[in-house]
N, C-alpha and C. Protein backbone atom coordinates (compact mmCIF):
# COMPACT_ATOMS: atom_id res chain seq x y z
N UNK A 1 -88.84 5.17 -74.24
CA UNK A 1 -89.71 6.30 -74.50
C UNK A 1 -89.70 7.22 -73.29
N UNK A 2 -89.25 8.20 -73.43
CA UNK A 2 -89.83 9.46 -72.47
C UNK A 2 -90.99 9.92 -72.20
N UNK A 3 -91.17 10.23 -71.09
CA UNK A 3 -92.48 11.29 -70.43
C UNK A 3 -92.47 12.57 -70.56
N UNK A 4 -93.27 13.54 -71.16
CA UNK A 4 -93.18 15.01 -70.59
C UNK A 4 -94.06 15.19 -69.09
N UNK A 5 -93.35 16.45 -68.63
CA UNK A 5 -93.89 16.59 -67.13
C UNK A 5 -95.35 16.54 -67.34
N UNK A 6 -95.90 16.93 -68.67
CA UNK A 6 -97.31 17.25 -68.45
C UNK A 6 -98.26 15.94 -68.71
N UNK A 7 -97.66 14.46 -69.45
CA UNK A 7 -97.97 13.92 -69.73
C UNK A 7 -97.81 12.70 -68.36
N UNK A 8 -97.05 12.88 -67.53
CA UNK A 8 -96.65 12.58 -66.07
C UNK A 8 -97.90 13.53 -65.23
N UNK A 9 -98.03 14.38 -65.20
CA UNK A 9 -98.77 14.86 -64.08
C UNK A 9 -100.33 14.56 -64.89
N UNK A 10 -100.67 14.26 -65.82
CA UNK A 10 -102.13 13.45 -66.37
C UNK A 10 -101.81 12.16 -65.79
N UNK A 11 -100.70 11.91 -65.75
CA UNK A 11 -101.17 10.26 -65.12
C UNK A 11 -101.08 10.36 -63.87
N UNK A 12 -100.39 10.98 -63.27
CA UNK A 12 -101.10 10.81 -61.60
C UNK A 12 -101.92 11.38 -61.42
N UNK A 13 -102.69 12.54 -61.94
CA UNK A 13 -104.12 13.11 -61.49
C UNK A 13 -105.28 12.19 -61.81
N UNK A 14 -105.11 11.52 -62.81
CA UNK A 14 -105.75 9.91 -63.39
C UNK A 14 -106.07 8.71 -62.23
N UNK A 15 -104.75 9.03 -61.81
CA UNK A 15 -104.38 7.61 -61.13
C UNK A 15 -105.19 8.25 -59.47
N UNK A 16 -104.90 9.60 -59.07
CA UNK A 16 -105.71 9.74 -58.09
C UNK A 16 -106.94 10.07 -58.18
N UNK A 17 -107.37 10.10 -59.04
CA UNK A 17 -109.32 9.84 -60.12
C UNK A 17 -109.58 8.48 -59.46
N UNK A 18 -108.96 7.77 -60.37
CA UNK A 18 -109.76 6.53 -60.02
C UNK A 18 -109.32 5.96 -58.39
N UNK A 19 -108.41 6.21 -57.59
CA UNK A 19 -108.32 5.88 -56.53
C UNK A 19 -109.45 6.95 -55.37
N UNK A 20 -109.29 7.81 -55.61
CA UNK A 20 -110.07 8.52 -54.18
C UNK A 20 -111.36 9.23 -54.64
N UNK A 21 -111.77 8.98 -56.14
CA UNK A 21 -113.38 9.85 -57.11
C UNK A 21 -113.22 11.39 -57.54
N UNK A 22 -114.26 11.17 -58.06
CA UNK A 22 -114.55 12.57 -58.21
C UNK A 22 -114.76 13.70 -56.98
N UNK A 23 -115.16 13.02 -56.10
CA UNK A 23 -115.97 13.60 -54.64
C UNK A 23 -114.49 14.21 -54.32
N UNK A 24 -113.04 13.63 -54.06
CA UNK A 24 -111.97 14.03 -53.30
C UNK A 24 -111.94 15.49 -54.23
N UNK A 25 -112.10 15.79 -55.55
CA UNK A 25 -111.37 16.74 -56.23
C UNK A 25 -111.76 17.81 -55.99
N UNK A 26 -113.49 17.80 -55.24
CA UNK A 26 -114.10 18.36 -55.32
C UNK A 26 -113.75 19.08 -54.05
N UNK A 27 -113.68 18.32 -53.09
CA UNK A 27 -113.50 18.76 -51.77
C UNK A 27 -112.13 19.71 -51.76
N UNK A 28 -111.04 18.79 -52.18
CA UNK A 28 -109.76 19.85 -52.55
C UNK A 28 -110.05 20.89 -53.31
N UNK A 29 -110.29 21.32 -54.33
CA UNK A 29 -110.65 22.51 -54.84
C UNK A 29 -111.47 23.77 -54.03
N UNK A 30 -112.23 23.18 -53.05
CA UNK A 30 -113.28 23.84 -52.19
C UNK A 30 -112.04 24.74 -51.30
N UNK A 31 -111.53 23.83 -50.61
CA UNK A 31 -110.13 24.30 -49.81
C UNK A 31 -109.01 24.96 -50.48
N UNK A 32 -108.80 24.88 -51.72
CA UNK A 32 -107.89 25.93 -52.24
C UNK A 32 -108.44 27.11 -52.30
N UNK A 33 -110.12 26.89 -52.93
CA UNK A 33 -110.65 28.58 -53.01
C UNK A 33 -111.02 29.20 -51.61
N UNK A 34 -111.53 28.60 -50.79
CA UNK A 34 -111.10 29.17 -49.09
C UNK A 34 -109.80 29.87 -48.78
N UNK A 35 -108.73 29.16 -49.26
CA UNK A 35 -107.29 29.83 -48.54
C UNK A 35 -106.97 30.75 -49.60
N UNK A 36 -107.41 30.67 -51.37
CA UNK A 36 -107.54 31.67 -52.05
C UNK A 36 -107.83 33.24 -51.27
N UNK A 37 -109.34 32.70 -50.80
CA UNK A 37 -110.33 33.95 -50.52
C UNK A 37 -109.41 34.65 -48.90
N UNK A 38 -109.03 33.32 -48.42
CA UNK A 38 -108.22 34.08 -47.14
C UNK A 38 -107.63 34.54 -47.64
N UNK A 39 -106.67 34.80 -48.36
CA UNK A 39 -105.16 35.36 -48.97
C UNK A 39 -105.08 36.58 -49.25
N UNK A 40 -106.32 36.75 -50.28
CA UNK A 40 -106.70 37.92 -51.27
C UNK A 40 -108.42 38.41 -51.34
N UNK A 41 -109.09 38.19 -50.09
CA UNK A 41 -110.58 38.44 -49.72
C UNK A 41 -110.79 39.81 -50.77
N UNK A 42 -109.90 40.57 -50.56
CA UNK A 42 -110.52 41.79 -51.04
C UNK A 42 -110.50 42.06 -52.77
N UNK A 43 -109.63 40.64 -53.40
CA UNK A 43 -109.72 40.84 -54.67
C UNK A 43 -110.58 39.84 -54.83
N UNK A 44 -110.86 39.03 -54.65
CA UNK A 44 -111.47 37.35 -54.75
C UNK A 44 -112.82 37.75 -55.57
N UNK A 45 -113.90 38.60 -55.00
CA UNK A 45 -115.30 39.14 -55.75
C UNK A 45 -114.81 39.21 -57.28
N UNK A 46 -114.07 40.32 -57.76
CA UNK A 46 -113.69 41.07 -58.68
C UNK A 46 -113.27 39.54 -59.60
N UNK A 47 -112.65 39.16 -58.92
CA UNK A 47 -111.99 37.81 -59.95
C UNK A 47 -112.89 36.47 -59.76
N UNK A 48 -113.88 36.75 -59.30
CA UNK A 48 -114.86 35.61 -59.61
C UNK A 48 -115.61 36.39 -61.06
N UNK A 49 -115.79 37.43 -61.02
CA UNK A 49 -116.92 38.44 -62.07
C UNK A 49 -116.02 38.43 -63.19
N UNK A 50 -114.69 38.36 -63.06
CA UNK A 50 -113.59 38.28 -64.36
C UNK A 50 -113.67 36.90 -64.72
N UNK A 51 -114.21 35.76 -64.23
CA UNK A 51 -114.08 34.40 -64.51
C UNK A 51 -112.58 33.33 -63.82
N UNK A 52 -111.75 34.47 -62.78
CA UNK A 52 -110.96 33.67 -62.66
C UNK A 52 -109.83 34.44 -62.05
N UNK A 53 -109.19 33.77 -60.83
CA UNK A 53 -107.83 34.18 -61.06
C UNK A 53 -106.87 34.74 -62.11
N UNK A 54 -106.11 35.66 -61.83
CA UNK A 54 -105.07 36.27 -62.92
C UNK A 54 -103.98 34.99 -62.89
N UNK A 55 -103.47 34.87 -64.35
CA UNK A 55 -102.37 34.13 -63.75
C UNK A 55 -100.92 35.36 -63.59
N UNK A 56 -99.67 34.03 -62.67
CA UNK A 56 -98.80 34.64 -62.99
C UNK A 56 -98.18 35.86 -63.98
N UNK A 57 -97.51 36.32 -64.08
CA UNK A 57 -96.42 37.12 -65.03
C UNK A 57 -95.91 36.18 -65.19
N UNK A 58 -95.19 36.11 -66.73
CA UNK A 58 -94.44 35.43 -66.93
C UNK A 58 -93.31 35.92 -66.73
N UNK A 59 -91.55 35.50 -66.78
CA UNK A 59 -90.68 35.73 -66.13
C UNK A 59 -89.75 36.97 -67.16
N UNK A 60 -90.54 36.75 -68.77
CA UNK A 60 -89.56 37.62 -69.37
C UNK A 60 -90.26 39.43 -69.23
N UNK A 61 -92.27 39.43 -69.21
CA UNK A 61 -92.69 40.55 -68.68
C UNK A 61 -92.31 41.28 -67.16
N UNK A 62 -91.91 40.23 -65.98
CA UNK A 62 -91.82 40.37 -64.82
C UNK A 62 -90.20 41.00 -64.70
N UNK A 63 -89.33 41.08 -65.67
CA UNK A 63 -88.05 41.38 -65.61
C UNK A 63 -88.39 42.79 -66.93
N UNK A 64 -89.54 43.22 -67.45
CA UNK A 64 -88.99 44.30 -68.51
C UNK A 64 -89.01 43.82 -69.90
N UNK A 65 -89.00 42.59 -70.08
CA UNK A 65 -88.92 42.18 -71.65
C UNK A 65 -90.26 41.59 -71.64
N UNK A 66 -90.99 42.16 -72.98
CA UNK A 66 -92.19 41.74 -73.34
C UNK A 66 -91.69 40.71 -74.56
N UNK A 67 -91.91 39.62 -74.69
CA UNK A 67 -92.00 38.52 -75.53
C UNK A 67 -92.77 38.75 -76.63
N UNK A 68 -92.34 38.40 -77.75
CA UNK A 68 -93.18 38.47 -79.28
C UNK A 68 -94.09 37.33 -79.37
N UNK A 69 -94.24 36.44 -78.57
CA UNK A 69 -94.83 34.87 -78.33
C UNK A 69 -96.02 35.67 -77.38
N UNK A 70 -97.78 35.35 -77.59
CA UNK A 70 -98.21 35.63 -76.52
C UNK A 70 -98.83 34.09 -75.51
């Protein structure tokens, strides 16, 4: 039986759940939105009030082709 990547990266985020708690995820997340806010301070407000980071472009909008898939 095969793994998909996404069904692989649930089991190690699992597996580091029950090894280091809830408390570690918390702390890491704290430190991504710090180096977030360092990165991009001056957008960071605006995208907390939007609910969130933008994501990426995807690669076929980022080259000119808009995809019929949204």
């Amino acid at each position: 039986m095969t793994m998909t990547v996404r069904e692989a990266g649930k089991l190690g985020g699992l597996s580091n759940l029950y090894k280091f708690g809830r408390a570690y995820f918390v702390r890491i997340g704290k430190i991504g939105g710090l180096r977030t806010k360092a990165l991009h301070g001056h957008q960071y407000k605006d995208w907390g009030r939007k609910g969130g980071r933008p994501r990426k472009l995807k690669l076929q909008r980022n080259m000119g082709q808009e995809s019929t898939k949204s």
